[in-house]
N, C-alpha and C. Protein backbone atom coordinates (compact mmCIF):
# COMPACT_ATOMS: atom_id res chain seq x y z
N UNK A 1 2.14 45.03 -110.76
CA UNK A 1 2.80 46.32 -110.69
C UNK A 1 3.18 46.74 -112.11
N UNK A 2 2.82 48.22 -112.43
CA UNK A 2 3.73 48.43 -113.53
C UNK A 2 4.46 49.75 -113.36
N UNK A 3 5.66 49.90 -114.22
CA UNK A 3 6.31 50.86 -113.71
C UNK A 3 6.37 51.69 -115.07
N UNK A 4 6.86 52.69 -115.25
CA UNK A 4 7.34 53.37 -116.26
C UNK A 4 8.28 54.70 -116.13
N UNK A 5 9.17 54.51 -116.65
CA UNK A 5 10.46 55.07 -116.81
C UNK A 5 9.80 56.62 -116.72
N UNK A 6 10.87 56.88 -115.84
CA UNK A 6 10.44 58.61 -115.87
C UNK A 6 11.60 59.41 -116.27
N UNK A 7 12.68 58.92 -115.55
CA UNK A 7 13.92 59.97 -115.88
C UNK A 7 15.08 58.91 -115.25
N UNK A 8 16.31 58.95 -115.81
CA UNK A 8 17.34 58.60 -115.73
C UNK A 8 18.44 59.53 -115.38
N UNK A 9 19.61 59.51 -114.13
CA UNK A 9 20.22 60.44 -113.83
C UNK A 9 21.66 59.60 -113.73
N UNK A 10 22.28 60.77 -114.92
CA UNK A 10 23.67 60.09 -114.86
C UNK A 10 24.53 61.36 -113.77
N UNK A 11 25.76 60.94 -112.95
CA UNK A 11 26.26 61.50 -112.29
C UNK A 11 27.75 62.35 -113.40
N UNK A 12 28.09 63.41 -113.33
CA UNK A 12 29.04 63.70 -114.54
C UNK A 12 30.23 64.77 -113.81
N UNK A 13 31.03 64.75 -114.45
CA UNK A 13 32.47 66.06 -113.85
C UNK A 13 31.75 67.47 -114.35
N UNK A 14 31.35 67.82 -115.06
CA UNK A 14 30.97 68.70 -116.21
C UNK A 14 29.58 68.92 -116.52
N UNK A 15 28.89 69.50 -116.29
CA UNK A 15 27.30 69.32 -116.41
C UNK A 15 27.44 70.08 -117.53
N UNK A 16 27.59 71.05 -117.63
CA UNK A 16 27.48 72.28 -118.78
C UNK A 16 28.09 71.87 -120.23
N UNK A 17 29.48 71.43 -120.24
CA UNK A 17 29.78 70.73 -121.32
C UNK A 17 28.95 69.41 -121.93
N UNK A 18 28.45 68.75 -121.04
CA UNK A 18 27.37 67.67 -121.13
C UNK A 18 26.25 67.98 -121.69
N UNK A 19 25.69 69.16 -121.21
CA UNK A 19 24.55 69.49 -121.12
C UNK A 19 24.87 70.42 -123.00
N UNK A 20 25.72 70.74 -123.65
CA UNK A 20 25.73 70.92 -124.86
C UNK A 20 26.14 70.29 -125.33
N UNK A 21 26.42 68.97 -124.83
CA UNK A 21 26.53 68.06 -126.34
C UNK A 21 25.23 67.58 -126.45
N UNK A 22 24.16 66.86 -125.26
CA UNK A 22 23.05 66.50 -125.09
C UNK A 22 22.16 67.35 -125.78
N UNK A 23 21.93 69.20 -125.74
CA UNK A 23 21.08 69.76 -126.59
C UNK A 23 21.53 70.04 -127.65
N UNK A 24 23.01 70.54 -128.21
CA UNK A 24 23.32 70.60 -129.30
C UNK A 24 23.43 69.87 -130.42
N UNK A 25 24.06 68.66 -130.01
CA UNK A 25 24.67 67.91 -130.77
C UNK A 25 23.41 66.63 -130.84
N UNK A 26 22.80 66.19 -129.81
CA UNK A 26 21.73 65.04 -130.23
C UNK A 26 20.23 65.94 -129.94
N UNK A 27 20.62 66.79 -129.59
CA UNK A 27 18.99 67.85 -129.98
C UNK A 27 18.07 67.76 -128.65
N UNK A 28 18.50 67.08 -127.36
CA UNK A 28 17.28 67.23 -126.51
C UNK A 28 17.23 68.27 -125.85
N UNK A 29 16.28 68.88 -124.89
CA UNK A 29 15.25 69.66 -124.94
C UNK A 29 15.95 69.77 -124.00
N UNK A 30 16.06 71.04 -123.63
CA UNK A 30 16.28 71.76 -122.18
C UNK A 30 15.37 71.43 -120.97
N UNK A 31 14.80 71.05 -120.22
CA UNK A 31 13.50 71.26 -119.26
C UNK A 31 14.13 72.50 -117.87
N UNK A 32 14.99 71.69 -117.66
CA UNK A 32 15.95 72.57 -116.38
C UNK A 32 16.68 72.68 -115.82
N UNK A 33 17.82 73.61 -115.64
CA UNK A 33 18.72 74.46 -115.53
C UNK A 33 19.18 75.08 -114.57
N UNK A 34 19.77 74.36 -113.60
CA UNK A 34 20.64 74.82 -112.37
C UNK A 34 22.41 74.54 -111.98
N UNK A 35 22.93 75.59 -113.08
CA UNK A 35 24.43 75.43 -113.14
C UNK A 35 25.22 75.91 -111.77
N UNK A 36 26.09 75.23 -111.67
CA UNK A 36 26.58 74.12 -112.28
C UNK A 36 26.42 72.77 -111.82
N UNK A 37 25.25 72.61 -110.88
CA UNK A 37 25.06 71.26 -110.10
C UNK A 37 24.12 70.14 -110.96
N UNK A 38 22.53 70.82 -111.67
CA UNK A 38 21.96 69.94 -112.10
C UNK A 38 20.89 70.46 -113.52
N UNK A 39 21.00 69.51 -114.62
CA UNK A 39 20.27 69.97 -115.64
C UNK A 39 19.49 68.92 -115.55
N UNK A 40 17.97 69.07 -116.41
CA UNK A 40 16.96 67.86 -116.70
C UNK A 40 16.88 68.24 -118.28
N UNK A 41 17.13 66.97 -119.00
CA UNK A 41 16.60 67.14 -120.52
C UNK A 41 15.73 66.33 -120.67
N UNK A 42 14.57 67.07 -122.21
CA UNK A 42 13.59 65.52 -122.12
C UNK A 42 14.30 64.64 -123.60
N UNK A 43 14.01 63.65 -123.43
CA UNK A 43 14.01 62.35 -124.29
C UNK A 43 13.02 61.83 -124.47
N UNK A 44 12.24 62.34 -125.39
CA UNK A 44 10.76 61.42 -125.56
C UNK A 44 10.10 61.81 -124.73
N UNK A 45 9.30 60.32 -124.00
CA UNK A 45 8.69 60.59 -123.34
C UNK A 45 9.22 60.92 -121.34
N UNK A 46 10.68 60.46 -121.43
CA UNK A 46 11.46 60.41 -120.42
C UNK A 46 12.53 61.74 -120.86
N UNK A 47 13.54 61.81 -119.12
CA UNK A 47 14.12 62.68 -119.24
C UNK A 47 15.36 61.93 -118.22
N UNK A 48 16.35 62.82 -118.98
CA UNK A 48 17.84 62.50 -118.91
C UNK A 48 18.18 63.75 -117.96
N UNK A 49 18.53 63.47 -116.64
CA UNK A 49 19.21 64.35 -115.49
C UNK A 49 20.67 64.52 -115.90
N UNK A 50 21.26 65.23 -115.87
CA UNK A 50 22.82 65.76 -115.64
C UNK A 50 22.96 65.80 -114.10
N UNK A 51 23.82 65.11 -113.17
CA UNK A 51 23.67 65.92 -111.49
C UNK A 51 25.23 65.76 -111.73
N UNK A 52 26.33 66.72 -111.32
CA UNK A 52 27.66 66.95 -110.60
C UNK A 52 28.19 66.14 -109.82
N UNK A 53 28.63 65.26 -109.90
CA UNK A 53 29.28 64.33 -108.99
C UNK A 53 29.80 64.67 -108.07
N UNK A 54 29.45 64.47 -106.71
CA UNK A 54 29.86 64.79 -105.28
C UNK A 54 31.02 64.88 -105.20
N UNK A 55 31.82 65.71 -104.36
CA UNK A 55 33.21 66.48 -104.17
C UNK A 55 34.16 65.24 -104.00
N UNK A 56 34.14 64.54 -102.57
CA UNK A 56 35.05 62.96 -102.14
C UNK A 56 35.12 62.36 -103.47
N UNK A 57 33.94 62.23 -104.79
CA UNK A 57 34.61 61.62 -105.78
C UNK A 57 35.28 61.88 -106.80
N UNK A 58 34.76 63.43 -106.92
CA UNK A 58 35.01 64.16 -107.91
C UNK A 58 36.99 64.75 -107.27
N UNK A 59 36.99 64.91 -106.67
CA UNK A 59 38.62 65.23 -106.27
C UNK A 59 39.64 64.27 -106.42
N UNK A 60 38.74 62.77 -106.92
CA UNK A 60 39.88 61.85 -106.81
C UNK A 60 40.33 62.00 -108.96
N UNK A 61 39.47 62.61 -109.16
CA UNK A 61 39.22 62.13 -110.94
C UNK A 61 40.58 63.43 -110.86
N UNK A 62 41.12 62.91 -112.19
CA UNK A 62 41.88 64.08 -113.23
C UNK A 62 40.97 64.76 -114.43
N UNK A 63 41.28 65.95 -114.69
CA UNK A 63 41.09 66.59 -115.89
C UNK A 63 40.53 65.91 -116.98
N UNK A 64 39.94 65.25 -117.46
CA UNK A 64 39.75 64.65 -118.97
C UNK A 64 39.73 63.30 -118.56
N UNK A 65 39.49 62.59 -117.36
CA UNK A 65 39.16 61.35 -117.09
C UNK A 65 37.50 60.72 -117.45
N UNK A 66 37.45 59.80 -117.99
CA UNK A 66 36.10 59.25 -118.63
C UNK A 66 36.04 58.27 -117.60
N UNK A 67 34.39 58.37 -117.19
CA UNK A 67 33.92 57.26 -116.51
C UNK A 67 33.60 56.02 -117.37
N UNK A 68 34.09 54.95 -116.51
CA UNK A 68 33.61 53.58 -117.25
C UNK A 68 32.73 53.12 -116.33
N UNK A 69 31.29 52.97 -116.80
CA UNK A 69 30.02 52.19 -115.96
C UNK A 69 29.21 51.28 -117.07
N UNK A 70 28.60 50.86 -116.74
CA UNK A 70 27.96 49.67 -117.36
C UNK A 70 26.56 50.26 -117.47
N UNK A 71 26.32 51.23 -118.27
CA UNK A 71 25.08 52.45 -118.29
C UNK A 71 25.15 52.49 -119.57
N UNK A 72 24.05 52.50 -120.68
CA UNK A 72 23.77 52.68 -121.89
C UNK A 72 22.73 53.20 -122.00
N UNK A 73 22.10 54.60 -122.58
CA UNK A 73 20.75 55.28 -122.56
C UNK A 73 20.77 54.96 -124.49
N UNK A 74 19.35 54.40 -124.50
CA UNK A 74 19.63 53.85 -126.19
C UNK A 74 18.41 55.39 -126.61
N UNK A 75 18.79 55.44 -127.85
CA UNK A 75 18.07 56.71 -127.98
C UNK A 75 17.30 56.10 -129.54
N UNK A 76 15.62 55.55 -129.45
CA UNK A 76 15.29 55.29 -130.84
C UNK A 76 14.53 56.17 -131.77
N UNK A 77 15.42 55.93 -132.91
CA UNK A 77 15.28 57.36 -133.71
C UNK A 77 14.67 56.90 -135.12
N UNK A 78 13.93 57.76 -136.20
CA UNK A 78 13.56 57.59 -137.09
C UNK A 78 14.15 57.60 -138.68
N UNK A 79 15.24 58.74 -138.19
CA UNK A 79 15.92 59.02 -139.55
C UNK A 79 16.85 57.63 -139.72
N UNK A 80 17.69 58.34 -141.11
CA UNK A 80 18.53 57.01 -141.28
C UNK A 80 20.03 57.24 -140.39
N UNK A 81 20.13 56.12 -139.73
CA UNK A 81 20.98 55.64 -138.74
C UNK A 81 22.19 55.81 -139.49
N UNK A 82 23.04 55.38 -140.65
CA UNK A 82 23.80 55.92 -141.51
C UNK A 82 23.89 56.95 -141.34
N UNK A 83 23.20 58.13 -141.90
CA UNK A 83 23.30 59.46 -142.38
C UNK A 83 23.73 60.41 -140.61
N UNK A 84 22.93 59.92 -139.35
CA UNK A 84 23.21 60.42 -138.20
C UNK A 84 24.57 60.10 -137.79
N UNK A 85 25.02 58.62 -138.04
CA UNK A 85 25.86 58.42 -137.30
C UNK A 85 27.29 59.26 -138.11
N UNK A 86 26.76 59.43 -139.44
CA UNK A 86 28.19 60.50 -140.44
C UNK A 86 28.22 62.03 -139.66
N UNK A 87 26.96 62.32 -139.21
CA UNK A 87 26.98 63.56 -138.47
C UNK A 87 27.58 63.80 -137.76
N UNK A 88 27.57 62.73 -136.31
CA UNK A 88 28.03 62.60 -135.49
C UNK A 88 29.70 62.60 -135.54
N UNK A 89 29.79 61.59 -136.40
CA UNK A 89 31.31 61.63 -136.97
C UNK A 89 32.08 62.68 -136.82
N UNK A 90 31.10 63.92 -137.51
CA UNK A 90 31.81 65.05 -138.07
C UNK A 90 31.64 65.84 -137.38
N UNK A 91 31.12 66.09 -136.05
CA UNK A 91 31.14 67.16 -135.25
C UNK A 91 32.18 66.26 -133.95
N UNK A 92 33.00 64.94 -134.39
CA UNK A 92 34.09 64.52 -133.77
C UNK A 92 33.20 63.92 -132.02
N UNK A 93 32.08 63.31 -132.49
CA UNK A 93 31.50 62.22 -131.45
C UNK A 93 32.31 61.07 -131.99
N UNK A 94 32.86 60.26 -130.47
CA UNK A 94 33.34 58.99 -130.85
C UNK A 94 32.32 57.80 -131.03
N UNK A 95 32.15 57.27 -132.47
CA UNK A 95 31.41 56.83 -132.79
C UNK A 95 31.66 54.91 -133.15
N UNK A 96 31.02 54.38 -132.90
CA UNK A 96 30.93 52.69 -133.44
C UNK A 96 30.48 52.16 -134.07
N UNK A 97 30.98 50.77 -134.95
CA UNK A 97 30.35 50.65 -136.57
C UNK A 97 28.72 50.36 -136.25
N UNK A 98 27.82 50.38 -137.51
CA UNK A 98 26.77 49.73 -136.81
C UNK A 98 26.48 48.35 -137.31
N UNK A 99 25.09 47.86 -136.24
CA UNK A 99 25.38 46.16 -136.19
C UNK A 99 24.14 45.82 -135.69
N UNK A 100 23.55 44.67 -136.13
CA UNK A 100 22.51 43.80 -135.93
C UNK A 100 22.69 42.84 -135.46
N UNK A 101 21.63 42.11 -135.39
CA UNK A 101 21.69 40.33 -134.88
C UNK A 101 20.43 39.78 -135.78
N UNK A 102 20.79 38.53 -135.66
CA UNK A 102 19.85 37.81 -136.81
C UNK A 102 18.10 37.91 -135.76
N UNK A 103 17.01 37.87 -136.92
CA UNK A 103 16.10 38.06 -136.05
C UNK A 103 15.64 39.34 -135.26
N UNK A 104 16.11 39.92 -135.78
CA UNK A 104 16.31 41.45 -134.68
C UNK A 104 15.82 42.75 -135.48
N UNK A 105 15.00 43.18 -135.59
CA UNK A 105 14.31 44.06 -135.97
C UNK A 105 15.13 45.73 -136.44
N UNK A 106 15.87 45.71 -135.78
CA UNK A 106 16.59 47.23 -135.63
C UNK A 106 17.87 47.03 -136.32
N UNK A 107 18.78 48.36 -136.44
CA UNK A 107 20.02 48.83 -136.75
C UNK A 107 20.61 49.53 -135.17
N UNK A 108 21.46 49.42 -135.26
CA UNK A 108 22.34 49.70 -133.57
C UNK A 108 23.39 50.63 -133.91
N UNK A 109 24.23 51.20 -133.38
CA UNK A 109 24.93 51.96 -133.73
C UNK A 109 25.46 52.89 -131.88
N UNK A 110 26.59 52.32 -131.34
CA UNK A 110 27.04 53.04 -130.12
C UNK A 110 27.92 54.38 -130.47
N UNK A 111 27.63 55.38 -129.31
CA UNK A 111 28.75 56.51 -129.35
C UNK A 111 29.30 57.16 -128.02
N UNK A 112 29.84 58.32 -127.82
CA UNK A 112 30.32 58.10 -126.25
C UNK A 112 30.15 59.32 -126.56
N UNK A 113 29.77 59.77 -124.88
CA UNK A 113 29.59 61.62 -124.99
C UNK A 113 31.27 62.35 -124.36
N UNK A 114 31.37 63.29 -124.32
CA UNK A 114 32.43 63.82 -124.13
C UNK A 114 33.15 63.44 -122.43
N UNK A 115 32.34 62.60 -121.39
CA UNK A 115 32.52 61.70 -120.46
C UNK A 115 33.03 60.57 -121.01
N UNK A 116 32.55 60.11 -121.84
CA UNK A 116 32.74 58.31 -121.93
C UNK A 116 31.67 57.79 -121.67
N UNK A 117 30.18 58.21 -121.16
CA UNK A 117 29.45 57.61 -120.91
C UNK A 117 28.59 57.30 -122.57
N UNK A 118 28.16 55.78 -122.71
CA UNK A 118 28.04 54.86 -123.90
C UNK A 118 26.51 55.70 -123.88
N UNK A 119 25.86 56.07 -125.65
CA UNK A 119 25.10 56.00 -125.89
C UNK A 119 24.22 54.74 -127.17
N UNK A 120 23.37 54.86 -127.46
CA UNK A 120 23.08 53.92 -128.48
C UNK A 120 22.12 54.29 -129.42
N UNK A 121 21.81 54.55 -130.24
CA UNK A 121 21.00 54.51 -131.59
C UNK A 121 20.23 53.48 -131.99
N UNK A 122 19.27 53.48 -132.34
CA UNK A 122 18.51 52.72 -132.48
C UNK A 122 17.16 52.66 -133.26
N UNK A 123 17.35 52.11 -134.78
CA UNK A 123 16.99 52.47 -135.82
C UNK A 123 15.50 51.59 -137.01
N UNK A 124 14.75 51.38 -136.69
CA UNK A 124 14.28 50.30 -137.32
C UNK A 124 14.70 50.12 -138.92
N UNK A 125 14.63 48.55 -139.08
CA UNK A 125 15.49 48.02 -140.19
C UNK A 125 13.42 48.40 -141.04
């Protein structure tokens, strides 16, 4: 069997605010656009869903509550991982130092979108 990644769908309070930090701020691509329930962006060769989190869960959340899940979409990029992650900085993404492992080919670098949901960078050394 082989499989290959097609699209990843994170569930969110906010699609629209999401959905401009995702094209604004890390640059992906619009594909499609049905506010306020569901956006598709592409990433490469894959694409990143926005869907509205169902009402029973969404009524239990407060205002400005960040989800904590065990979900990381790593995003590998060409420029220098430094120079992005100062960007990021400065348009006030919460950002994390970056870091390797011995043996390990890449530069790493985590950040969180205006949810809390973890992204990752990912840079060849």
């Amino acid at each position: 069997m082989k499989l290959y990644l097609d699209s990843i769908i994170l569930y969110v309070q906010n699609v629209e605010r999401l959905k401009d930090f995702y094209t604004t701020v890390l640059g992906l691509q619009l594909v499609e656009d049905d506010p306020p329930l569901w956006v598709v962006l592409r990433a490469g060769n894959s694409y990143i869903a926005l869907h509205k989190i169902g009402d029973p869960y969404f009524n239990q959340l407060k205002d400005g509550d960040k989800f904590h899940n065990n979900t990381k979409i790593v995003f590998k990029i060409e420029e220098d991982i430094n120079e992005l992650r100062q960007q990021l900085i400065a348009s006030n993404v919460p950002m994390r130092e970056l870091k390797t492992f011995d043996n390990y080919g890449y530069w790493l670098c985590d950040g969180e979108d205006p949810e809390g949901n973890v992204f990752q960078l990912k840079q060849a050394k």
